[in-house]
Protein backbone atom coordinates (compact mmCIF):
# COMPACT_ATOMS: atom_id res chain seq x y z
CA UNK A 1 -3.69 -8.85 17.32
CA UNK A 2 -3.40 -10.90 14.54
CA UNK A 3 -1.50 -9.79 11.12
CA UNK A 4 -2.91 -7.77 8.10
CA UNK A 5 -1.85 -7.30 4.63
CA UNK A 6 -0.40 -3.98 4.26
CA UNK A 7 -1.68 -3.32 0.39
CA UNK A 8 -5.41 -5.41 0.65
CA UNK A 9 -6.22 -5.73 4.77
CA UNK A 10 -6.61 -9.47 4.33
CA UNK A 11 -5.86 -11.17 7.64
CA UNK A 12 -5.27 -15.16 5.59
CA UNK A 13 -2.17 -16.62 4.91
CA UNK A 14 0.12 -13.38 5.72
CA UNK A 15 4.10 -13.39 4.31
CA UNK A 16 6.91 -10.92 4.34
CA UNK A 17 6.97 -9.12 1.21
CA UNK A 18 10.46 -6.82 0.18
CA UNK A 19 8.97 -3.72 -1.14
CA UNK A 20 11.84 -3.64 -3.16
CA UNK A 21 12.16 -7.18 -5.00
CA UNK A 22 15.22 -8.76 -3.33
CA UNK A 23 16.81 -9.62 -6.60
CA UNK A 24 17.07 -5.50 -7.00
CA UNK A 25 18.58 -5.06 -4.02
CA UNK A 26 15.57 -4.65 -1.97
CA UNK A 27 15.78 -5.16 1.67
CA UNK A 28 12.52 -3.17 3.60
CA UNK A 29 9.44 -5.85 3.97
CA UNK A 30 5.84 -5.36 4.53
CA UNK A 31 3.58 -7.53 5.60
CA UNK A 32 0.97 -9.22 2.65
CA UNK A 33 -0.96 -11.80 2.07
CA UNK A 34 0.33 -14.07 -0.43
CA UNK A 35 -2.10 -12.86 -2.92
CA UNK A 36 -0.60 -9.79 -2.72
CA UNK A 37 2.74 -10.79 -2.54
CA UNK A 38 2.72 -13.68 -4.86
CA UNK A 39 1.34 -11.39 -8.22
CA UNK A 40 3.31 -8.79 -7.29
CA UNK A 41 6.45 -10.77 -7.55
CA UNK A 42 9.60 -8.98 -8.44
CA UNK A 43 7.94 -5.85 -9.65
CA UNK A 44 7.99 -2.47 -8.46
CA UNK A 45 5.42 -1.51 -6.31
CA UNK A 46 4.29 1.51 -8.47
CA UNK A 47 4.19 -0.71 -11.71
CA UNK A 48 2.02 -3.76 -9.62
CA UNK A 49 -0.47 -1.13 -8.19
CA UNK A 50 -1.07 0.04 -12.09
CA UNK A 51 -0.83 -3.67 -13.31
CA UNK A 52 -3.72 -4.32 -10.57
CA UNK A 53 -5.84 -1.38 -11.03
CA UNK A 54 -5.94 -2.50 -14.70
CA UNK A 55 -6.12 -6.37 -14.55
CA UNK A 56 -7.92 -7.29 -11.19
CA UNK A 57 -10.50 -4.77 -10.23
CA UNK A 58 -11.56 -7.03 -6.80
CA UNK A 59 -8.43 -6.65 -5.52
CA UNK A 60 -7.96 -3.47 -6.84
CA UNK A 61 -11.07 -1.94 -4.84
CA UNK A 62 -9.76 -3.86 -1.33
CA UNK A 63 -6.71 -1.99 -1.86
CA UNK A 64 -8.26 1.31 -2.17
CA UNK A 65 -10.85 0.33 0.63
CA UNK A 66 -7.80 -0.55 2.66
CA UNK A 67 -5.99 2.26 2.42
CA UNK A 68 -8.77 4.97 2.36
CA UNK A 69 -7.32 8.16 4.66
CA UNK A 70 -4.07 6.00 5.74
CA UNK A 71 -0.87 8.32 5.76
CA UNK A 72 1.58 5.37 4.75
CA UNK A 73 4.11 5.67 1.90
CA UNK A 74 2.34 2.84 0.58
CA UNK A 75 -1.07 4.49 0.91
CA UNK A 76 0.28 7.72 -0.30
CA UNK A 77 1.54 6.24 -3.88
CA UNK A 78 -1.89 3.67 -3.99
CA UNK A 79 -3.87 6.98 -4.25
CA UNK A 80 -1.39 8.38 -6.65
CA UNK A 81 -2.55 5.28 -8.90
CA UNK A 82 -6.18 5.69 -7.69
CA UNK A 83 -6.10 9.37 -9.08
CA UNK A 84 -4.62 8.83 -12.30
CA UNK A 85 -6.60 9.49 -14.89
């Protein structure tokens, strides 16, 4: 079974990414595709998902797709985003 990004489900070009920028002391990783990984550089994952909902509405809507019903941490907080007003 092949790899997926944890945050868009894209199966292409799949890296570790710390949750938790390692330069703040992160040290979990998830698995994402370097699309994923690569804008959401050293941010925090809450303050990427809001940066994406409001700057890259493709990626954006994979995300939500993605995650749709998934009981993840990560899936919890995307549709904490999703649900903002």
């Amino acid at each position: 079974m092949s790899s997926v990004c944890t945050y868009c489900g894209s199966s292409r070009n799949i890296q570790d990414d710390h949750i938790i920028a390692q330069s703040k002391g992160g040290v979990a990783t998830t698995e994402a595709c370097a699309a994923c990984n690569q804008s959401k550089s050293d941010k925090p994952l809450m303050e990427w998902l809001r940066w994406v909902k409001e700057n890259d509405s493709y990626r954006w809507n994979r995300i939500v797709d993605h995650n749709y019903r998934k009981k993840s941490t990560i899936a919890q907080k995307i549709q904490k985003i999703r649900d903002e007003n």
